[in-house]
C-alpha atoms as a PDB file:
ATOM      1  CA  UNK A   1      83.094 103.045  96.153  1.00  0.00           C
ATOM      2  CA  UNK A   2      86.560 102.722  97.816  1.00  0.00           C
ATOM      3  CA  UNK A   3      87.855 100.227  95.235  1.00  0.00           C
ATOM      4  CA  UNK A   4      86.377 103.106  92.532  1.00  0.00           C
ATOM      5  CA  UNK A   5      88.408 105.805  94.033  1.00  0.00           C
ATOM      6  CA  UNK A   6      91.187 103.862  94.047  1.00  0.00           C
ATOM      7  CA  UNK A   7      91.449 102.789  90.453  1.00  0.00           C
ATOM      8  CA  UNK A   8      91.427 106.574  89.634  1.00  0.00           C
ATOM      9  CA  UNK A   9      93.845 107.421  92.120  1.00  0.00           C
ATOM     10  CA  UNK A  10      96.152 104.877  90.635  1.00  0.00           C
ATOM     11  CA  UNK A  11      95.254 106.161  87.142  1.00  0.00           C
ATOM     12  CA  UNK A  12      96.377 109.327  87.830  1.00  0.00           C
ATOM     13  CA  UNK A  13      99.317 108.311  89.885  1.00  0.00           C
ATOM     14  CA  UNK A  14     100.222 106.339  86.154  1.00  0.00           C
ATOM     15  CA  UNK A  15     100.072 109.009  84.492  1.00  0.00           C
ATOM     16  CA  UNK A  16     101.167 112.119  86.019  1.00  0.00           C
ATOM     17  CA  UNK A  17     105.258 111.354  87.327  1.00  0.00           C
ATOM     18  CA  UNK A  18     105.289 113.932  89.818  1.00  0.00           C
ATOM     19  CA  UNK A  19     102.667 112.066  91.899  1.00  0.00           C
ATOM     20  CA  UNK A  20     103.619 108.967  91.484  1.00  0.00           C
ATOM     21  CA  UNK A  21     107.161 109.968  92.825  1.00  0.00           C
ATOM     22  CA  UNK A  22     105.183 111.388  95.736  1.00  0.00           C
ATOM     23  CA  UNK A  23     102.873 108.321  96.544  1.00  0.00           C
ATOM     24  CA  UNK A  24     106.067 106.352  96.381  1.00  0.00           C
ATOM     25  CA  UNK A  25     108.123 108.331  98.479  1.00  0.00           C
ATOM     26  CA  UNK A  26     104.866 108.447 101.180  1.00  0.00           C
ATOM     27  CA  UNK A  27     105.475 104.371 101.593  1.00  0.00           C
ATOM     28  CA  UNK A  28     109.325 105.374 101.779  1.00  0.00           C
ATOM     29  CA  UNK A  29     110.215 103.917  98.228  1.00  0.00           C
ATOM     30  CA  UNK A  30     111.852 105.642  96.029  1.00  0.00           C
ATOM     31  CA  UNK A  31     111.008 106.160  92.340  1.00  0.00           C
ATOM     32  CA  UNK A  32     114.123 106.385  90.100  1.00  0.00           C
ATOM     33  CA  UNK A  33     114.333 107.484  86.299  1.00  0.00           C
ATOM     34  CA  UNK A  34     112.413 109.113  83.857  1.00  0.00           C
ATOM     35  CA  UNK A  35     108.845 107.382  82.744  1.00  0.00           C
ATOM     36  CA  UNK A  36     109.557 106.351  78.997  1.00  0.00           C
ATOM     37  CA  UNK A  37     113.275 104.790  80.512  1.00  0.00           C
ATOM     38  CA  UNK A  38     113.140 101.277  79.826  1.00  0.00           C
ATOM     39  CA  UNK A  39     114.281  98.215  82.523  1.00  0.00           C
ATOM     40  CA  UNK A  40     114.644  95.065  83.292  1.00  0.00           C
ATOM     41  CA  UNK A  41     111.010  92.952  84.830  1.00  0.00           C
ATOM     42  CA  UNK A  42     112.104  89.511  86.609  1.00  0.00           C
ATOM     43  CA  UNK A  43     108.768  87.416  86.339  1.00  0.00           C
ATOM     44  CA  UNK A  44     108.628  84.055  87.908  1.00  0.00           C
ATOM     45  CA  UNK A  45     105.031  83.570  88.921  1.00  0.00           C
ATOM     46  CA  UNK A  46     101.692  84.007  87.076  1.00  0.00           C
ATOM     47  CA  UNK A  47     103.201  86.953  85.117  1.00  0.00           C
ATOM     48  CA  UNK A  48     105.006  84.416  83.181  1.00  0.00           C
ATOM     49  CA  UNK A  49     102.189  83.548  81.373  1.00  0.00           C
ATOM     50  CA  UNK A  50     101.058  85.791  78.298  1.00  0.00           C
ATOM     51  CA  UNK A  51      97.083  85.925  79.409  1.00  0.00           C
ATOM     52  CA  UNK A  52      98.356  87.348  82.838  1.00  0.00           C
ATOM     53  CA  UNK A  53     101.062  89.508  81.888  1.00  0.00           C
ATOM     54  CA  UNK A  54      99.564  90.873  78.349  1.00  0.00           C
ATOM     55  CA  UNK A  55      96.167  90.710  78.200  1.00  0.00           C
ATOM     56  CA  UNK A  56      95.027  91.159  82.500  1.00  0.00           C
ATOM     57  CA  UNK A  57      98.225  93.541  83.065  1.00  0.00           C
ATOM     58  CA  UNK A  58      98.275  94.772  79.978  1.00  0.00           C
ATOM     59  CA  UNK A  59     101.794  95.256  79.612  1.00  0.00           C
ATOM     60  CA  UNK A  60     103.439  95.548  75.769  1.00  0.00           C
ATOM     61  CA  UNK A  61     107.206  94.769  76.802  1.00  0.00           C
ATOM     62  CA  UNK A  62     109.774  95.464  73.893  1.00  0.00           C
ATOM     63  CA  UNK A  63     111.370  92.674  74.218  1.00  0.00           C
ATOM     64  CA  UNK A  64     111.583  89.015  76.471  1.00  0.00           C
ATOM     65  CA  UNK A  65     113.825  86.150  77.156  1.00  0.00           C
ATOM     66  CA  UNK A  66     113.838  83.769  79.548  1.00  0.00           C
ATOM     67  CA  UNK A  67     116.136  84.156  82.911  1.00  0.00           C
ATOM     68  CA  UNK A  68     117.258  83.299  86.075  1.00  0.00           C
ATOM     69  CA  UNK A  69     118.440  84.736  89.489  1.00  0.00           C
ATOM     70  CA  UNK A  70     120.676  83.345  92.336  1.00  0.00           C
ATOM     71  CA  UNK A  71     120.834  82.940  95.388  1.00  0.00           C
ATOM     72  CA  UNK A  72     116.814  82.634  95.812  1.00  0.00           C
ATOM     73  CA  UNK A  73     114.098  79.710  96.005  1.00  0.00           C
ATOM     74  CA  UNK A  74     110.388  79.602  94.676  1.00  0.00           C
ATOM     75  CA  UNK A  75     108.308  79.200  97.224  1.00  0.00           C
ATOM     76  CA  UNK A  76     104.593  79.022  97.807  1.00  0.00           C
ATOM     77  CA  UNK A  77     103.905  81.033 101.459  1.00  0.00           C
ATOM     78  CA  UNK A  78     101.827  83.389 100.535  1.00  0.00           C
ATOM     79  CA  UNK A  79      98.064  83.180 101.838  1.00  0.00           C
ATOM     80  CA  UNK A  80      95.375  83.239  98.251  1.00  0.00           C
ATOM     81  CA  UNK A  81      92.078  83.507  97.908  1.00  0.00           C
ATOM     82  CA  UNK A  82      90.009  81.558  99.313  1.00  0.00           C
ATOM     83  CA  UNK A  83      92.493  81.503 101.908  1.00  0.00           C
ATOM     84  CA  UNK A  84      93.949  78.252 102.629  1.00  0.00           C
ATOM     85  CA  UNK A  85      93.350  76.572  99.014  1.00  0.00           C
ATOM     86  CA  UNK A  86      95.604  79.053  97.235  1.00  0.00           C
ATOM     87  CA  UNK A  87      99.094  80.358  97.630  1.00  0.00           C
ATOM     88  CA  UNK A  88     100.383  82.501  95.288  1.00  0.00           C
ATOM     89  CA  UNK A  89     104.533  82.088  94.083  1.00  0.00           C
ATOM     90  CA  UNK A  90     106.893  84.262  96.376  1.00  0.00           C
ATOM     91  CA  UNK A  91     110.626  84.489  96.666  1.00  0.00           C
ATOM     92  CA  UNK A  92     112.590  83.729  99.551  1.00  0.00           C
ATOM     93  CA  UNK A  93     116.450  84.375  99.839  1.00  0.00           C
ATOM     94  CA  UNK A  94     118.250  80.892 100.120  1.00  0.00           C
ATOM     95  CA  UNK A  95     122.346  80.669  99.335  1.00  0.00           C
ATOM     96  CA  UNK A  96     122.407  78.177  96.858  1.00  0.00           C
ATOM     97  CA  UNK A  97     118.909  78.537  95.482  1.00  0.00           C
ATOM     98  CA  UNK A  98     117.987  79.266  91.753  1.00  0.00           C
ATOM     99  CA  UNK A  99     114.770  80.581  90.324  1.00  0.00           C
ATOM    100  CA  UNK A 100     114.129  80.468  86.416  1.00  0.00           C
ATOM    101  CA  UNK A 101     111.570  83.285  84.913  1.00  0.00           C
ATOM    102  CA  UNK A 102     110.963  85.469  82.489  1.00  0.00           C
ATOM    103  CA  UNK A 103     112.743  88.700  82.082  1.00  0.00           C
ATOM    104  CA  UNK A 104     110.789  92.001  80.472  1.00  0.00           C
ATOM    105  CA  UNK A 105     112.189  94.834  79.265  1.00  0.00           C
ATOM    106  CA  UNK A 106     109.595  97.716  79.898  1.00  0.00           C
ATOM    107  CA  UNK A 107     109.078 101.226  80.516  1.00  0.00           C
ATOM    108  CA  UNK A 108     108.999 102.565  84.033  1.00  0.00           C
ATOM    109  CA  UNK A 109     105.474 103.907  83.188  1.00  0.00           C
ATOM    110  CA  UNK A 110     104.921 100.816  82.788  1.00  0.00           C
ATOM    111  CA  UNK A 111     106.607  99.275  85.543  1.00  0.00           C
ATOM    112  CA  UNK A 112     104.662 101.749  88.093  1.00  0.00           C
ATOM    113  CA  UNK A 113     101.615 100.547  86.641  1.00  0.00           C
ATOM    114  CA  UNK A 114     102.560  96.693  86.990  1.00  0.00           C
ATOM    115  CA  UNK A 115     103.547  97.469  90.047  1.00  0.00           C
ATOM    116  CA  UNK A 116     100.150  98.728  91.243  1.00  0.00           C
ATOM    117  CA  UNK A 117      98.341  96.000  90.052  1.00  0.00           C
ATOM    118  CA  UNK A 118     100.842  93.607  92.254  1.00  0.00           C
ATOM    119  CA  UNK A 119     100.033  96.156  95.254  1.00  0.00           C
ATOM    120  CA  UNK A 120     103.359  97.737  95.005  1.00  0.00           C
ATOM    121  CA  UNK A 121     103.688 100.118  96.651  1.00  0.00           C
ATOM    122  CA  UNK A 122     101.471  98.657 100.055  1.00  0.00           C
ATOM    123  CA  UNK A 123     101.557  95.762 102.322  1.00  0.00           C
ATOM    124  CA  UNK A 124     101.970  92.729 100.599  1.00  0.00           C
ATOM    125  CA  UNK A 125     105.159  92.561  97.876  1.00  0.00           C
ATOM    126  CA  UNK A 126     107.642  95.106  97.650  1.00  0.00           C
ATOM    127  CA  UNK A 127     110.047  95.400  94.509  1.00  0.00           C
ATOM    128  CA  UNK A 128     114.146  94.354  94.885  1.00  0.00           C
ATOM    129  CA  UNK A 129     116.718  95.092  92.514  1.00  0.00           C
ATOM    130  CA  UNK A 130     119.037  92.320  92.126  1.00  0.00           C
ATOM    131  CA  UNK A 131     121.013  91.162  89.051  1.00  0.00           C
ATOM    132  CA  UNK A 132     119.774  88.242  87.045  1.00  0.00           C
ATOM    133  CA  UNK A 133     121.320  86.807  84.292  1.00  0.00           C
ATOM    134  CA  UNK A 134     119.327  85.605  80.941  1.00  0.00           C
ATOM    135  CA  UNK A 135     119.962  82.015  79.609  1.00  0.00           C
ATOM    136  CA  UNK A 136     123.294  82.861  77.619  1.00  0.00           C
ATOM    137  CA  UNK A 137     124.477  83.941  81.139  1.00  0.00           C
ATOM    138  CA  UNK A 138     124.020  87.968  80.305  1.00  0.00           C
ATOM    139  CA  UNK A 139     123.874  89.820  83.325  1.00  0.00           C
ATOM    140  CA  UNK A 140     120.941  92.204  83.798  1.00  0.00           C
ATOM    141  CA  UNK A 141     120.105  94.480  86.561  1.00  0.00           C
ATOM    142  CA  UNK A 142     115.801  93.796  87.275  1.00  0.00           C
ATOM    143  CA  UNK A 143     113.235  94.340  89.753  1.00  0.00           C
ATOM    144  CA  UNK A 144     111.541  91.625  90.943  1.00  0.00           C
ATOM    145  CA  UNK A 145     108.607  91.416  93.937  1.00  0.00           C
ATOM    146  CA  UNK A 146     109.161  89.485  97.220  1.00  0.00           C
ATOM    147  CA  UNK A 147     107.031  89.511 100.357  1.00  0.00           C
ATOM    148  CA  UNK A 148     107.118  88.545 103.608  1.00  0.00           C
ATOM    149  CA  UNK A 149     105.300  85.008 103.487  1.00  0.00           C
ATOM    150  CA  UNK A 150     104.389  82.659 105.782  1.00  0.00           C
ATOM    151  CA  UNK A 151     106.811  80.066 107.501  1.00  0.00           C
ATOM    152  CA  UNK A 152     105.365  77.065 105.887  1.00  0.00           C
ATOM    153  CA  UNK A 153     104.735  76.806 102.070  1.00  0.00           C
ATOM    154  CA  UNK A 154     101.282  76.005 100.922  1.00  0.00           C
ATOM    155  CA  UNK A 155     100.136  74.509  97.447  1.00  0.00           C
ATOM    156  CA  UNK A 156      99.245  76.443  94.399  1.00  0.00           C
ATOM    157  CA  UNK A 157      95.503  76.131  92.840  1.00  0.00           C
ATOM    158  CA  UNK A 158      95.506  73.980  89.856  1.00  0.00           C
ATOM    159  CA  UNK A 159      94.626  77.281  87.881  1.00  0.00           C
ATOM    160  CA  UNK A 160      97.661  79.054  89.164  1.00  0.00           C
ATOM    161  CA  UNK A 161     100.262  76.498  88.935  1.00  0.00           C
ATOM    162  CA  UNK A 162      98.833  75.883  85.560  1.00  0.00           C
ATOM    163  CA  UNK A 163     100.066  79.591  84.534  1.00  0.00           C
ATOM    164  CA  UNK A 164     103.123  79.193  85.827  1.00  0.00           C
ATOM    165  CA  UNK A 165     103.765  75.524  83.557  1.00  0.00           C
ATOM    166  CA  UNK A 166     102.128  76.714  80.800  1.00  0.00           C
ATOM    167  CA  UNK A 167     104.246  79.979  81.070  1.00  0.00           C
ATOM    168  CA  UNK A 168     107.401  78.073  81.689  1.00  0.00           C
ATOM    169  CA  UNK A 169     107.095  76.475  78.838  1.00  0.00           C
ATOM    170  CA  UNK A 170     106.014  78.616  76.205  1.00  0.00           C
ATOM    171  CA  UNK A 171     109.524  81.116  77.131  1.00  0.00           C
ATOM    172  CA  UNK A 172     111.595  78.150  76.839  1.00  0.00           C
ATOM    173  CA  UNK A 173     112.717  77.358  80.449  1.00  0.00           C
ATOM    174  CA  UNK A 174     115.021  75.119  81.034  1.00  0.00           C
ATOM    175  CA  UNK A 175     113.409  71.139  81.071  1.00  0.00           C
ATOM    176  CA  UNK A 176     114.561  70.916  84.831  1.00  0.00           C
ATOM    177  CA  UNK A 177     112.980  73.875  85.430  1.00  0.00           C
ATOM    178  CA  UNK A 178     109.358  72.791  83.741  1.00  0.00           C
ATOM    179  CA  UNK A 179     109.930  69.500  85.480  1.00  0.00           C
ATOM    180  CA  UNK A 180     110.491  70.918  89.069  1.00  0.00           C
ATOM    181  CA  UNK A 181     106.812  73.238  88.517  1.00  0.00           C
ATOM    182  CA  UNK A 182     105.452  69.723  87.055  1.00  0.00           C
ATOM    183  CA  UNK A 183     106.118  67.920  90.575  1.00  0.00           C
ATOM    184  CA  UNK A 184     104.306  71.440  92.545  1.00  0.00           C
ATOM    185  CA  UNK A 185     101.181  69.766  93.627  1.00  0.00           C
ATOM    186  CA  UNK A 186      98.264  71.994  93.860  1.00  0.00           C
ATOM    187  CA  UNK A 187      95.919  72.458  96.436  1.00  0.00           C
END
């Protein structure tokens, strides 16, 4: 029943901008921008990969290209389900760290609508604007999610880490890039 109510809360929170400015602004985020406004989406986890990102999310971006952002690591410190066998890609701030992804272009419609399927807004990942730059060195200003993880990383499942390969590799990451998610072992 709760999960029910939800999913039509969030459906009309989608589709009527006035509320979803309000739900935002009750978890102190703001909502910038009209809905059909298009931005910048910095994936670097699951949403890499086209059966996550187009046919779970259901997103229809108008264009991609594959991209990168400074001054943060990958990391796996997040606690999955089952807990303990899973942990889902976060990103932690780290001075000389680099994390390759895919970059979206999408509405903000459909941005608030990614973003509640990631939990945004709640307790677990929160959205950051930072610049990234795609791989002919284009800056781009995106939103990407980060939580608070855990102190020690964990290991992907097979199935997870197998998105994230599969997805690195089909946007044409860089080969050091596919080779560093090739030497994640899974849990």
């Amino acid at each position: 029943m709760r999960r029910a109510l939800r999913r039509i809360w969030l459906g009309m929170i989608v589709r009527v901008w006035p509320l979803a400015r309000l739900w935002y602004r009750v978890w102190g985020l703001t909502l910038d921008g009209r809905p059909e406004e298009l931005v910048w989406y910095f994936a670097y986890g699951a949403n890499m990969h086209d059966s996550a990102f187009f046919q779970r999310r259901g997103m229809r971006p108008v264009e991609w290209r594959a991209g990168r952002i400074t001054g943060y690591r990958l990391r796996f410190n997040l606690d999955g389900r089952p807990k303990g066998k899973a942990a889902p890609a976060n990103i932690s701030p780290e001075a000389e760290g680099e994390v390759w992804g895919v970059l979206y272009r999408i509405s903000r419609r459909e941005l608030v609508r990614l973003n509640a399927s990631e939990g945004v807004p709640g307790r677990r990942y929160r959205p950051v604007w930072l610049t990234a730059q795609d791989s002919r060195a284009n800056p781009l200003y995106a939103v990407a999610y980060l939580a608070d993880g855990n102190e020690e990383d964990g290991n992907p499942s097979l199935r997870y880490i197998t998105l994230l390969r599969e997805g690195a590799h089909a946007h044409g990451l860089p080969d050091h890039w596919i080779e560093f998610l090739a030497a994640v072992d899974p849990a």
